[in-house]
PDB file of N, CA and C in Angstrom:
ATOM      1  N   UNK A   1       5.672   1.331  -4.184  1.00  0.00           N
ATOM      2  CA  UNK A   1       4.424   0.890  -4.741  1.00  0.00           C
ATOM      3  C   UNK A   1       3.475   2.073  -4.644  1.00  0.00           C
ATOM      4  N   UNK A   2       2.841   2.039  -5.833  1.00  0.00           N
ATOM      5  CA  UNK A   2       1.664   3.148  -5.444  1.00  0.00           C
ATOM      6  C   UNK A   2       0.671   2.836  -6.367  1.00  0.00           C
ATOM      7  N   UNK A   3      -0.586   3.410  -5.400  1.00  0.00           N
ATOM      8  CA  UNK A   3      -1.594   2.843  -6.580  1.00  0.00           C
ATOM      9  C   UNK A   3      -2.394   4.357  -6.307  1.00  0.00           C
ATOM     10  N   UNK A   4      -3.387   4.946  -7.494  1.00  0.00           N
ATOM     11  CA  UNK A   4      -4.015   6.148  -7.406  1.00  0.00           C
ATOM     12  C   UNK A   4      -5.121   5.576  -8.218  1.00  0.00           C
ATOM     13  N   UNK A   5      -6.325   6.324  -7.989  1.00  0.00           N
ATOM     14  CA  UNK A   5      -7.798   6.218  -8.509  1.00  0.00           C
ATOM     15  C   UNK A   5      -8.471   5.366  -7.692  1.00  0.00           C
ATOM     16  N   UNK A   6      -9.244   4.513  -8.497  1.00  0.00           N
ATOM     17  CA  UNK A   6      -9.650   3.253  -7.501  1.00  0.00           C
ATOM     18  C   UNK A   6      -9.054   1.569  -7.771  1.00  0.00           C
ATOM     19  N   UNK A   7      -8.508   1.081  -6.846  1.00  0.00           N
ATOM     20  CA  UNK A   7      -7.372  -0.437  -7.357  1.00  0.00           C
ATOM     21  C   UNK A   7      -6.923  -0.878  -6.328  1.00  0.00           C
ATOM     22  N   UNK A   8      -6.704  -2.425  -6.352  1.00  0.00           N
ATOM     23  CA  UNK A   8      -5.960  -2.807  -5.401  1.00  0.00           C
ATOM     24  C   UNK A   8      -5.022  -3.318  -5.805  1.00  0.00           C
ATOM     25  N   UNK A   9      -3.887  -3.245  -4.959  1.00  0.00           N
ATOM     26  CA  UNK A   9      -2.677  -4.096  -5.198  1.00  0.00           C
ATOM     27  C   UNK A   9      -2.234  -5.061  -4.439  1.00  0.00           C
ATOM     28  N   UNK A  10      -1.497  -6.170  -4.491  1.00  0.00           N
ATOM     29  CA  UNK A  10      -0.752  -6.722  -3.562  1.00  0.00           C
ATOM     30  C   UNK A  10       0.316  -6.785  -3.757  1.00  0.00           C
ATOM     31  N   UNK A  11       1.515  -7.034  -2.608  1.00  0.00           N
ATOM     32  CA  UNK A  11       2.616  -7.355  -2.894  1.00  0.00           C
ATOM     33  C   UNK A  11       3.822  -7.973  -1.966  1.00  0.00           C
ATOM     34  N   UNK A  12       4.251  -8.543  -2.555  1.00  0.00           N
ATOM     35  CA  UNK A  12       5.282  -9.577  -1.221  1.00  0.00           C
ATOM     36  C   UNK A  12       6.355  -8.478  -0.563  1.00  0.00           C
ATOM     37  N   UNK A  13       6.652  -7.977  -0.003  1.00  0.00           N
ATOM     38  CA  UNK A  13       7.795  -7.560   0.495  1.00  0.00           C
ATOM     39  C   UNK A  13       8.642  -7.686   1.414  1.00  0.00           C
ATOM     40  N   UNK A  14       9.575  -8.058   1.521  1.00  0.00           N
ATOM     41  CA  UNK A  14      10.437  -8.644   2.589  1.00  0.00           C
ATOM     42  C   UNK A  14      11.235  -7.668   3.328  1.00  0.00           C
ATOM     43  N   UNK A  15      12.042  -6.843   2.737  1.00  0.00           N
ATOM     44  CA  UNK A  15      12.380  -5.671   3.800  1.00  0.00           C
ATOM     45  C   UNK A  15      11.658  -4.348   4.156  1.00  0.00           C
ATOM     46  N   UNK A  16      11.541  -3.539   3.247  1.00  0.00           N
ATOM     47  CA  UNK A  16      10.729  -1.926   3.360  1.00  0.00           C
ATOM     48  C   UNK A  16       9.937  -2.546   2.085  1.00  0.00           C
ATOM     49  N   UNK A  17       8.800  -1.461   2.263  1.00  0.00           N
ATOM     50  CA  UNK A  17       8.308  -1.306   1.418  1.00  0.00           C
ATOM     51  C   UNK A  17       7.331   0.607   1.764  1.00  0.00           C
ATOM     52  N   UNK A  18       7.248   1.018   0.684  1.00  0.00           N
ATOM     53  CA  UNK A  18       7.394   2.544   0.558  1.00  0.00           C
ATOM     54  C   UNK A  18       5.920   2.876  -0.505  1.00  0.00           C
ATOM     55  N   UNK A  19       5.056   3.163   0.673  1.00  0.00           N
ATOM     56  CA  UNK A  19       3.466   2.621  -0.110  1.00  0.00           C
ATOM     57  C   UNK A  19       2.672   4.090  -0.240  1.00  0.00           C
ATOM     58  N   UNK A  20       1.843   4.136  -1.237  1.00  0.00           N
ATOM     59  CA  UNK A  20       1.602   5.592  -1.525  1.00  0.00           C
ATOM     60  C   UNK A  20       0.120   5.748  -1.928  1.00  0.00           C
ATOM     61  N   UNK A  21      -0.856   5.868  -1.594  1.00  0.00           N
ATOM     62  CA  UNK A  21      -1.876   5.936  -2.284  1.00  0.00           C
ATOM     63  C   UNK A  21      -3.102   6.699  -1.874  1.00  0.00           C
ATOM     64  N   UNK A  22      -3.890   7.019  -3.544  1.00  0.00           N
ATOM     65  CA  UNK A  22      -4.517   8.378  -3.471  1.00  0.00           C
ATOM     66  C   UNK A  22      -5.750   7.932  -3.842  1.00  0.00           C
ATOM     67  N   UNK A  23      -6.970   8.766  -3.310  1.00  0.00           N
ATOM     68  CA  UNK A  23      -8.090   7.948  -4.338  1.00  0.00           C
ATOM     69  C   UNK A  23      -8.646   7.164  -3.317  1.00  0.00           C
ATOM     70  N   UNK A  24      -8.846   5.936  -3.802  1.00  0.00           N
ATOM     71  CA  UNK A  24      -9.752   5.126  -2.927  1.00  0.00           C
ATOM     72  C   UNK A  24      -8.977   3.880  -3.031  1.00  0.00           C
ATOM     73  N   UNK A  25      -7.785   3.737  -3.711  1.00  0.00           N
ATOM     74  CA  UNK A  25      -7.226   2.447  -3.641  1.00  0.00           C
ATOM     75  C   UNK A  25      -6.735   1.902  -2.302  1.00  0.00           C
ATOM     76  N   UNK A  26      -6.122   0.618  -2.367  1.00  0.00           N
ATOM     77  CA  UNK A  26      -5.703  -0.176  -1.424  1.00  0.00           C
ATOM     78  C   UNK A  26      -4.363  -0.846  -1.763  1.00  0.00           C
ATOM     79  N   UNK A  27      -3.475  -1.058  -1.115  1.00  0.00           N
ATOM     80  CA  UNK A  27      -2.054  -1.858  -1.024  1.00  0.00           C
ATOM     81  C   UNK A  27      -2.346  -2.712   0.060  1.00  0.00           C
ATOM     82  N   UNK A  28      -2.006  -3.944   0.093  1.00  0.00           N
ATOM     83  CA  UNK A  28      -2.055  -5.064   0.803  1.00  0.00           C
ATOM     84  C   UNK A  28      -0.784  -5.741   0.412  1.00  0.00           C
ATOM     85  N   UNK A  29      -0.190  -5.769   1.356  1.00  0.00           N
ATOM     86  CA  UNK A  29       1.358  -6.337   1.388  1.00  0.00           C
ATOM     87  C   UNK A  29       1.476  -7.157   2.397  1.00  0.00           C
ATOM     88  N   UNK A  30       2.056  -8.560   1.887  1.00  0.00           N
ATOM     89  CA  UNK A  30       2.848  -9.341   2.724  1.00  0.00           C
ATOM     90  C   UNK A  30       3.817  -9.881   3.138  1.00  0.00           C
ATOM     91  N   UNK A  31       4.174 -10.463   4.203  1.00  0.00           N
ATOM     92  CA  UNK A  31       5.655 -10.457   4.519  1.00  0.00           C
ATOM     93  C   UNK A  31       5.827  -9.395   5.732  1.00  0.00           C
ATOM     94  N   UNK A  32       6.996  -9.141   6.194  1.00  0.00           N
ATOM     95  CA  UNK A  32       7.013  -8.325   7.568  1.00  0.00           C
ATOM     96  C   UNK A  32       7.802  -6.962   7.182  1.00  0.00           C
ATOM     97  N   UNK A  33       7.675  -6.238   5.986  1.00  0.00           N
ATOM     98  CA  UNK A  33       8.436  -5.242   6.158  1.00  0.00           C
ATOM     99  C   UNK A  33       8.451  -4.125   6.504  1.00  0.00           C
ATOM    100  N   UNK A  34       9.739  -2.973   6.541  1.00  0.00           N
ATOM    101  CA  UNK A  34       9.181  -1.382   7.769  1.00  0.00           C
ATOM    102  C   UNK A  34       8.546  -1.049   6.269  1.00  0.00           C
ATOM    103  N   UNK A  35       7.472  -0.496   6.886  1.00  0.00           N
ATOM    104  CA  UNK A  35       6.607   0.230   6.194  1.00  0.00           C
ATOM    105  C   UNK A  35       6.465   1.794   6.072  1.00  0.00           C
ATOM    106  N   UNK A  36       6.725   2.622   4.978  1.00  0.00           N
ATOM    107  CA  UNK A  36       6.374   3.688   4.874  1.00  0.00           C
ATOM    108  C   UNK A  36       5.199   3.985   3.992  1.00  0.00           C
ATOM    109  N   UNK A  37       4.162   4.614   4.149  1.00  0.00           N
ATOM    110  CA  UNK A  37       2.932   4.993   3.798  1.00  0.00           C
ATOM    111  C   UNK A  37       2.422   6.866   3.753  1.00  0.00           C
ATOM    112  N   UNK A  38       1.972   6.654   2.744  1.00  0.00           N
ATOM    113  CA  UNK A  38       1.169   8.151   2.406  1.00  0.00           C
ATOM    114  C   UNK A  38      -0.085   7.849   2.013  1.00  0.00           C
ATOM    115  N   UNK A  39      -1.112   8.399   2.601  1.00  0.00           N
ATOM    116  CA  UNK A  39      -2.341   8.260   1.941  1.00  0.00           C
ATOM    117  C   UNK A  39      -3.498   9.193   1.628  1.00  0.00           C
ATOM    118  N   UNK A  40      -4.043   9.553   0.937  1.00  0.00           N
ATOM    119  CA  UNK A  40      -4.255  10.773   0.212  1.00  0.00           C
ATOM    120  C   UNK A  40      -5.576  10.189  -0.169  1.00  0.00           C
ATOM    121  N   UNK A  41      -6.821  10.503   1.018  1.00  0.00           N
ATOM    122  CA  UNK A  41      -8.097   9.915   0.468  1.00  0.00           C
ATOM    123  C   UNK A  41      -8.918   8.942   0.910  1.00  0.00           C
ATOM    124  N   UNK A  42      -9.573   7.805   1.062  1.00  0.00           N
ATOM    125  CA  UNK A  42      -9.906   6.911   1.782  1.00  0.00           C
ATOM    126  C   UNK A  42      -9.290   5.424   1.294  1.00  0.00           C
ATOM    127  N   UNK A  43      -8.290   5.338   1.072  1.00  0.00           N
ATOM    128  CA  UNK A  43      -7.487   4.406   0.641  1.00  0.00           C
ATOM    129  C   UNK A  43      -6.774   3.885   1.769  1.00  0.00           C
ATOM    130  N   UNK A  44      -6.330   2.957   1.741  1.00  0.00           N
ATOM    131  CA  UNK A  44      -5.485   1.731   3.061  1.00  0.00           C
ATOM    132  C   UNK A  44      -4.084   1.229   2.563  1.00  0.00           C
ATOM    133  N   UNK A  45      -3.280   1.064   3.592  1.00  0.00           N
ATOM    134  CA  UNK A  45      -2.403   0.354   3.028  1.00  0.00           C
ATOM    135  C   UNK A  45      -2.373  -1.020   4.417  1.00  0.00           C
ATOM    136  N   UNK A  46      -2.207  -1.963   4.018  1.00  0.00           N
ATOM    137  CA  UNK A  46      -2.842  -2.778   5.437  1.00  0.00           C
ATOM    138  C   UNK A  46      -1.854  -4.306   4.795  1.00  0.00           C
ATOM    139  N   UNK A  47      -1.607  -5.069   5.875  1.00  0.00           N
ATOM    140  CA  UNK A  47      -0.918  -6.277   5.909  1.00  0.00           C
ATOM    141  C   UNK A  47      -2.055  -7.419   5.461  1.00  0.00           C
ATOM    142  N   UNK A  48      -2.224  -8.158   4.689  1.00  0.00           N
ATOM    143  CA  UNK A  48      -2.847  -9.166   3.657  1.00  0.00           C
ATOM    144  C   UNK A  48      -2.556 -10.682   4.629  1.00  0.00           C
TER     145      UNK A  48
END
């Protein structure tokens, strides 16, 4: 998943999820999965 500029996303994920974001966006994911994250900016990736 990746989101760049400014945006939010959500998303269910059940095993990994592989989160990327630049800019000022946000990923909000739920469910319990290993999480990999990059973040590039004042953007979040955070459990919903």
């Amino acid at each position: 998943m990746s989101v760049g500029g400014a945006g939010t996303a959500t998303v269910n994920a059940a095993r990994t999820l592989e989160a990327r974001v630049t800019g000022v966006g946000d990923i909000v994911y739920l469910g319990n999965p290993a999480v990999t994250q990059t973040v590039s900016g004042i953007g979040t990736v955070r459990r919903g």
